[in-house]
N, C-alpha and C. Protein backbone atom coordinates (compact mmCIF):
# COMPACT_ATOMS: atom_id res chain seq x y z
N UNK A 1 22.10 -41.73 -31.98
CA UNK A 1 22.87 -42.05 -33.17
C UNK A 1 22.16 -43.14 -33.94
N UNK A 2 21.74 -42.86 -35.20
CA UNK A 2 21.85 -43.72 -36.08
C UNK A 2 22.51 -45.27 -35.84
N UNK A 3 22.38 -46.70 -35.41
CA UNK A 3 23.32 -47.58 -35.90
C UNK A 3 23.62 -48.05 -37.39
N UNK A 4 22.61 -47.75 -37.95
CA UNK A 4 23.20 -48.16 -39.06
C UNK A 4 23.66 -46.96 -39.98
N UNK A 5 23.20 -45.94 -40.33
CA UNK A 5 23.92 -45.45 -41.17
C UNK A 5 25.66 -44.67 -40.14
N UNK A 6 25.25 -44.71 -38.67
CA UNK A 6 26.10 -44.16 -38.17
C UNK A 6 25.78 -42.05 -38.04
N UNK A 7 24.67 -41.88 -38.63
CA UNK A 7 24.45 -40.76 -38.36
C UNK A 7 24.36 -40.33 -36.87
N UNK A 8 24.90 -39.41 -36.77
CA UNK A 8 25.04 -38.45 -35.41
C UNK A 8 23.65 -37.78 -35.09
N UNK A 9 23.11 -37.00 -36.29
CA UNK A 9 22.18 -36.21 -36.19
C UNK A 9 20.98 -36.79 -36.96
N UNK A 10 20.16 -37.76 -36.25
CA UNK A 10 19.08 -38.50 -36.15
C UNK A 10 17.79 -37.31 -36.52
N UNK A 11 17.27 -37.57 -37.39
CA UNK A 11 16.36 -36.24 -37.62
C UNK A 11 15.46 -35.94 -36.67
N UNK A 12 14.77 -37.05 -35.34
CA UNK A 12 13.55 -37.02 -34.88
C UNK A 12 14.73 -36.11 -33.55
N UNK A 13 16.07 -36.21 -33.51
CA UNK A 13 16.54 -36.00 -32.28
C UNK A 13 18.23 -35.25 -33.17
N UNK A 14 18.05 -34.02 -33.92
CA UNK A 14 18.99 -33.48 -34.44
C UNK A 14 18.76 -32.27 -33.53
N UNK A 15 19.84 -31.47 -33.33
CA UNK A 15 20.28 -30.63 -32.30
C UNK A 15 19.33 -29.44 -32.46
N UNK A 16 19.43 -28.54 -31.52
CA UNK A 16 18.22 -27.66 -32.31
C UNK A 16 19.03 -26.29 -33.21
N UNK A 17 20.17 -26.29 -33.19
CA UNK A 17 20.89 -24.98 -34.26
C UNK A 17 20.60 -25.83 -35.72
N UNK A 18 20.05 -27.34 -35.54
CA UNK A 18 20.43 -28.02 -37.07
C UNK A 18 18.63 -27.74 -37.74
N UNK A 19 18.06 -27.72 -36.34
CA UNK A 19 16.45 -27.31 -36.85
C UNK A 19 16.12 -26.00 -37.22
N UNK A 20 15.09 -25.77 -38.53
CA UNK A 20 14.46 -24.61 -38.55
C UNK A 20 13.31 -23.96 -37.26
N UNK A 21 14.19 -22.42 -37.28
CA UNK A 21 13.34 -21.85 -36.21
C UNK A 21 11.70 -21.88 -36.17
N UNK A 22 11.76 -22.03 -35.07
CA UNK A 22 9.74 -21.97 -34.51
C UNK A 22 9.25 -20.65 -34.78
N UNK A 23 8.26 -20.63 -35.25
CA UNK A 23 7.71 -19.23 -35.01
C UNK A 23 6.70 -19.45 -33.69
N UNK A 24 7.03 -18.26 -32.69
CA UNK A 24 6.35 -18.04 -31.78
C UNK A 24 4.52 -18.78 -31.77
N UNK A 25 4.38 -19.68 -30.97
CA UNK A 25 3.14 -20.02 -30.78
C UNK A 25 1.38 -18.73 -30.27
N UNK A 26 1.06 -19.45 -30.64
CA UNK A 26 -0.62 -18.02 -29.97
C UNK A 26 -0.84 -18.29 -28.73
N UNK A 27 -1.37 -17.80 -27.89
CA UNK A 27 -1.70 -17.96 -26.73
C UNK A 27 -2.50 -19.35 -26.30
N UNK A 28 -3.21 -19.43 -26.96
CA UNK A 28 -4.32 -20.86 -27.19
C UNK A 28 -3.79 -22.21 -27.88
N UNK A 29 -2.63 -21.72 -28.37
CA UNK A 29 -2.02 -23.10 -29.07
C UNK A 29 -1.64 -24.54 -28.00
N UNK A 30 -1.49 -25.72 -28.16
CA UNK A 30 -1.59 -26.90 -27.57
C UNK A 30 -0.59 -26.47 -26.64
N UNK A 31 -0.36 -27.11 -25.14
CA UNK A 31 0.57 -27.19 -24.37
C UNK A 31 2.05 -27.43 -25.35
N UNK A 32 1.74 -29.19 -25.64
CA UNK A 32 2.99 -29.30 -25.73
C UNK A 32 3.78 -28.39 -26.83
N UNK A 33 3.35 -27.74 -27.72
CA UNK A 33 3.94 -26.84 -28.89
C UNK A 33 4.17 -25.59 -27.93
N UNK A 34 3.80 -25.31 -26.89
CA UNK A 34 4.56 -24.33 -26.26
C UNK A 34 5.73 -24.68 -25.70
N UNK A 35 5.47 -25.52 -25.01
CA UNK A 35 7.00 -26.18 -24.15
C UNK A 35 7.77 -26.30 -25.18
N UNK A 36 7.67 -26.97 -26.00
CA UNK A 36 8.65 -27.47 -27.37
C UNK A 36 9.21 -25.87 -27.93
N UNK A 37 8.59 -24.76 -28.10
CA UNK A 37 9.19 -23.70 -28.41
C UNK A 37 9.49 -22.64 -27.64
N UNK A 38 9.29 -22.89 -26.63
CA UNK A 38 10.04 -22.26 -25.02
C UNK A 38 11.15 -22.95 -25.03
N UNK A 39 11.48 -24.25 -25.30
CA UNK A 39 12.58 -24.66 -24.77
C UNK A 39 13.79 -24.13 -26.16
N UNK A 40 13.48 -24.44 -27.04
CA UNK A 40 13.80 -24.06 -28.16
C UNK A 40 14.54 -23.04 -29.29
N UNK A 41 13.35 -22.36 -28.87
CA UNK A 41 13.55 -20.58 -28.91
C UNK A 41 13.99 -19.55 -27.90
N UNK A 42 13.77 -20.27 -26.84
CA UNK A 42 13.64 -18.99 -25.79
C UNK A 42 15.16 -19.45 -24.71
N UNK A 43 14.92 -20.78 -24.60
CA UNK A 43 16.04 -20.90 -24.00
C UNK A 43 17.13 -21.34 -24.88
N UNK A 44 16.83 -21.86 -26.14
CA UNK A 44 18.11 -22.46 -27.16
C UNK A 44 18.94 -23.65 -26.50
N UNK A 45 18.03 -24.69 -25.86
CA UNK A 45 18.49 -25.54 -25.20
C UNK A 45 18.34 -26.83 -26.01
N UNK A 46 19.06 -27.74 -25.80
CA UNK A 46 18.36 -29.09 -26.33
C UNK A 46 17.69 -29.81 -25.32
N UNK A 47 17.58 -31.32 -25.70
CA UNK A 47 16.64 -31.71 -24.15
C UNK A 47 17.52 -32.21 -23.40
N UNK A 48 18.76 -32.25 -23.97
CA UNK A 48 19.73 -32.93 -22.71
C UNK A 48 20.74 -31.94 -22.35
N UNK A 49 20.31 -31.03 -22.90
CA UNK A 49 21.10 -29.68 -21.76
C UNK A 49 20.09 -29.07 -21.15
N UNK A 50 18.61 -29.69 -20.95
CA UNK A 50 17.61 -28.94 -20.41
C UNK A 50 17.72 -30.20 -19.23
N UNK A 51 17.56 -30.79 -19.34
CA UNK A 51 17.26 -31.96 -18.00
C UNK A 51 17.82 -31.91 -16.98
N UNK A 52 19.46 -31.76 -16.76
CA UNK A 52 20.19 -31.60 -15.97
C UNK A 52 19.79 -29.94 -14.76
N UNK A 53 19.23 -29.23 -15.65
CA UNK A 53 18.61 -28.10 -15.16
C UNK A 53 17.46 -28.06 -14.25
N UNK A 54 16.44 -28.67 -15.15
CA UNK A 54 15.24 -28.77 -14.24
C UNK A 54 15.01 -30.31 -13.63
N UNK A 55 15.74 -31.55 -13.90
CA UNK A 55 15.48 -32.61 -12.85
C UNK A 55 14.90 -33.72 -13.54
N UNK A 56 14.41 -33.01 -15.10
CA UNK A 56 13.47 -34.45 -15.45
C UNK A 56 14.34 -34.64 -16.58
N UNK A 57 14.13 -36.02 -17.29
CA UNK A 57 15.06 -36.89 -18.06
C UNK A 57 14.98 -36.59 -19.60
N UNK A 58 15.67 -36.43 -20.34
CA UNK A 58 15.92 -35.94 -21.94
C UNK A 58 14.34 -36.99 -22.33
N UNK A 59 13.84 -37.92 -22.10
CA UNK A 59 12.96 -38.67 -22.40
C UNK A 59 11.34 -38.06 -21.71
N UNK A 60 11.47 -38.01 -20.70
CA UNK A 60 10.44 -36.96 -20.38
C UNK A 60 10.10 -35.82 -21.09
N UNK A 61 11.07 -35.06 -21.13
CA UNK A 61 10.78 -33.75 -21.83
C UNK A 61 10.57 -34.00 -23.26
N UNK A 62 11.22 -35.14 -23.71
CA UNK A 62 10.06 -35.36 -24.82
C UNK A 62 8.83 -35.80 -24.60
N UNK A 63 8.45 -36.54 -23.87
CA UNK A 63 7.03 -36.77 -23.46
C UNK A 63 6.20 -36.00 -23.39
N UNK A 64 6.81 -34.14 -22.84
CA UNK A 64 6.53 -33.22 -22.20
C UNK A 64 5.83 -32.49 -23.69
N UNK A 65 6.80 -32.67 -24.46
CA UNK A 65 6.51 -31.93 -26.23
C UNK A 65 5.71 -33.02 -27.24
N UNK A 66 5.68 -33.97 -26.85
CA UNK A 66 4.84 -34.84 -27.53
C UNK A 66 3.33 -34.76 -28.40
N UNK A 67 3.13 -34.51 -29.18
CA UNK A 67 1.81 -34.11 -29.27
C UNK A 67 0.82 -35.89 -29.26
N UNK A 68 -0.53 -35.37 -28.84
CA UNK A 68 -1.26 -36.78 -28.25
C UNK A 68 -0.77 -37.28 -27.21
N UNK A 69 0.32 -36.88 -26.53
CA UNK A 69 0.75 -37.95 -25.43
C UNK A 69 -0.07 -37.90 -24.29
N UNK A 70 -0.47 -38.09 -23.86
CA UNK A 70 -1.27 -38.20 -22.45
C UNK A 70 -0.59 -38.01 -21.46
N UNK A 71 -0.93 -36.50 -20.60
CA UNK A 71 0.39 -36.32 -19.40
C UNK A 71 -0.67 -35.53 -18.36
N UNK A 72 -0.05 -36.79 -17.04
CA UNK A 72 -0.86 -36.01 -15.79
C UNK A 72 -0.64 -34.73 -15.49
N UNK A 73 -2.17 -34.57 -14.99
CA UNK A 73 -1.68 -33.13 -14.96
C UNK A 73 -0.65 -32.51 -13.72
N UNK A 74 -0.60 -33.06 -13.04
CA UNK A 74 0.08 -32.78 -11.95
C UNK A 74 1.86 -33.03 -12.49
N UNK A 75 1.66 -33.65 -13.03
CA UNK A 75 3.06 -33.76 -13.93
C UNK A 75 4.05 -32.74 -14.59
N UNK A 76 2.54 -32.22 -15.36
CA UNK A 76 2.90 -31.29 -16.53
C UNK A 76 3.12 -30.11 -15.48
N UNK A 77 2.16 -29.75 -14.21
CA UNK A 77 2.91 -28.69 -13.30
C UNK A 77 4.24 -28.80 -12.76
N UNK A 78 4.80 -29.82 -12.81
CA UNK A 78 6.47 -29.97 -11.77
C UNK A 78 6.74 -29.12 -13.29
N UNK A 79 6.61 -29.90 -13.96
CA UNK A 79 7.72 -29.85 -15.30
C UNK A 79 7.40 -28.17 -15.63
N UNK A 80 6.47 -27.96 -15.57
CA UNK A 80 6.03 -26.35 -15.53
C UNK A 80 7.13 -25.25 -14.57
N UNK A 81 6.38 -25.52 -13.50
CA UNK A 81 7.37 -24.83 -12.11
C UNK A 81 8.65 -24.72 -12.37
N UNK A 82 9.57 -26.14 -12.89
CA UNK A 82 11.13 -26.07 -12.86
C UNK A 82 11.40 -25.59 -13.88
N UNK A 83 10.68 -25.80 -15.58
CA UNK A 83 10.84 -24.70 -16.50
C UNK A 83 11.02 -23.49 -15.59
N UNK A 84 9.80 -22.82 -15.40
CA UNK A 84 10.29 -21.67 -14.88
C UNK A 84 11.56 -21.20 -14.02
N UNK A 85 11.32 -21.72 -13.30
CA UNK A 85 12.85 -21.70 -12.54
C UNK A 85 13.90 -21.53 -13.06
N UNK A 86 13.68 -23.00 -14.24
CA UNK A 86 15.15 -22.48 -14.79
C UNK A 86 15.51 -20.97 -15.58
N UNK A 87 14.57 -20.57 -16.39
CA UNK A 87 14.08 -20.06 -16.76
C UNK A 87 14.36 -18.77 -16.60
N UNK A 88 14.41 -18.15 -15.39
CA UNK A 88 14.63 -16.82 -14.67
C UNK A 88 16.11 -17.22 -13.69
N UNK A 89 16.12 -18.47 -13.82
CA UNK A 89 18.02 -18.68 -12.77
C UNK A 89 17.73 -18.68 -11.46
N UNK A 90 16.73 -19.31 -10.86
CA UNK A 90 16.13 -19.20 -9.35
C UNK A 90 17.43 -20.86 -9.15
N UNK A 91 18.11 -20.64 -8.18
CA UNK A 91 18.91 -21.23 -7.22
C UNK A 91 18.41 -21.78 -5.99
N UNK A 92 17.60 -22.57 -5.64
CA UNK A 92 17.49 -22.87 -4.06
C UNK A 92 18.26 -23.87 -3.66
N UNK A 93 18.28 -24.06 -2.10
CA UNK A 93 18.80 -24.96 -1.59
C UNK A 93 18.24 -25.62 0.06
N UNK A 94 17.19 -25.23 -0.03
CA UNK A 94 15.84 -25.04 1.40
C UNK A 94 16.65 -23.81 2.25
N UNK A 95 17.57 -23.70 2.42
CA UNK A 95 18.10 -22.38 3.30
C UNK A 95 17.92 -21.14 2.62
N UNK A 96 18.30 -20.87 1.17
CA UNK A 96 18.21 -19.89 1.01
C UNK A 96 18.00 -20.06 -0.68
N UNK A 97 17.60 -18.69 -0.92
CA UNK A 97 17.10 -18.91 -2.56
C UNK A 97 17.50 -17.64 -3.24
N UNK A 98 18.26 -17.57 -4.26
CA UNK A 98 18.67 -17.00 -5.31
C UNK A 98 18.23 -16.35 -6.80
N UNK A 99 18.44 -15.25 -7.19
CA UNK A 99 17.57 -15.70 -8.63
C UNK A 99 18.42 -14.87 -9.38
N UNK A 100 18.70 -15.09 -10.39
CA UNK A 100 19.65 -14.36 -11.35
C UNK A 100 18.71 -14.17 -12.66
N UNK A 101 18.56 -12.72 -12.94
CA UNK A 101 18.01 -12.49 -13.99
C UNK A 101 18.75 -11.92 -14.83
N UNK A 102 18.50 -13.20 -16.14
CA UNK A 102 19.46 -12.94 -17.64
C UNK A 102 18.95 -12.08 -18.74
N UNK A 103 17.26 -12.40 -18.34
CA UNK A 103 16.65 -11.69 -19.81
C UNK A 103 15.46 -10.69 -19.20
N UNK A 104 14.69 -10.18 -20.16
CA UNK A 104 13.90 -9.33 -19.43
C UNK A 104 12.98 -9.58 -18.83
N UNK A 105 12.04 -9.47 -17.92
CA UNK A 105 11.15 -9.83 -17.07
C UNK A 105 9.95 -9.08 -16.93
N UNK A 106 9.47 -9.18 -17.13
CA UNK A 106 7.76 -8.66 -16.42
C UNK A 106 7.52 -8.75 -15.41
N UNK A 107 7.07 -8.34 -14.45
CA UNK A 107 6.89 -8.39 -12.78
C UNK A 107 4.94 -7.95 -12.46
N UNK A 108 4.24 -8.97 -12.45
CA UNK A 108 2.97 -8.52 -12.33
C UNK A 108 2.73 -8.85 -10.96
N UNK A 109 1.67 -8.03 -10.43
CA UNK A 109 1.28 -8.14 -9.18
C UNK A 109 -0.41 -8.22 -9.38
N UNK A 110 -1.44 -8.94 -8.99
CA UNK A 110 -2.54 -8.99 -8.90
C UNK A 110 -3.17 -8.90 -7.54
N UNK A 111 -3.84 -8.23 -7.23
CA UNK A 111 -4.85 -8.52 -5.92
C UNK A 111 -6.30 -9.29 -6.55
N UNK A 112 -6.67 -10.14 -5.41
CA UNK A 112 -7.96 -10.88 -5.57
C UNK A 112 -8.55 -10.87 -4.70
């Protein structure tokens, strides 16, 4: 929120139905402009209905979309992995694991 004017919808952090849609990124385009329109487009999430999902903090995941920000790489894989997860509705709990699929899926198999 705004303190001074009292605005709700802060432009750097306005909801994303209040933002104009992304057009789909290229394959080669920067990390973070993918994450930023995966989360966006694909899931129609904001970052604080995304956090509670995958584990990392409405402030991270901006970190995560940041362009220039400097992010380990080992970092950017958690935040990767639990995207996914969320992503496809995978449920674990170390005993047993779940997955609920909402949207359509591709299923590739590679041998190496």
């Amino acid at each position: 929120m705004d303190t001074v004017t009292g605005n709700m919808h802060v432009a750097e952090e306005a909801s994303t139905q209040d933002q104009q849609r992304m057009e789909r990124p290229p394959a080669d385009a920067p990390e973070h402009v993918k994450c930023k329109w995966w989360r966006e487009e694909v899931m129609e999430l904001s970052r604080e209905q995304l956090a509670p999902l995958i584990g990392f903090s409405a402030a991270a995941i901006k970190d995560f979309e940041r362009p220039g920000k400097a992010v380990d790489p080992m970092a950017r894989r958690r935040y990767t992995m639990a995207c996914a997860a969320a992503s496809i509705g995978v449920e674990f709990d170390w005993l047993s694991t779940s997955l609920v699929i909402t949207r359509p899926v591709q299923i590739t198999m590679k041998t190496e």
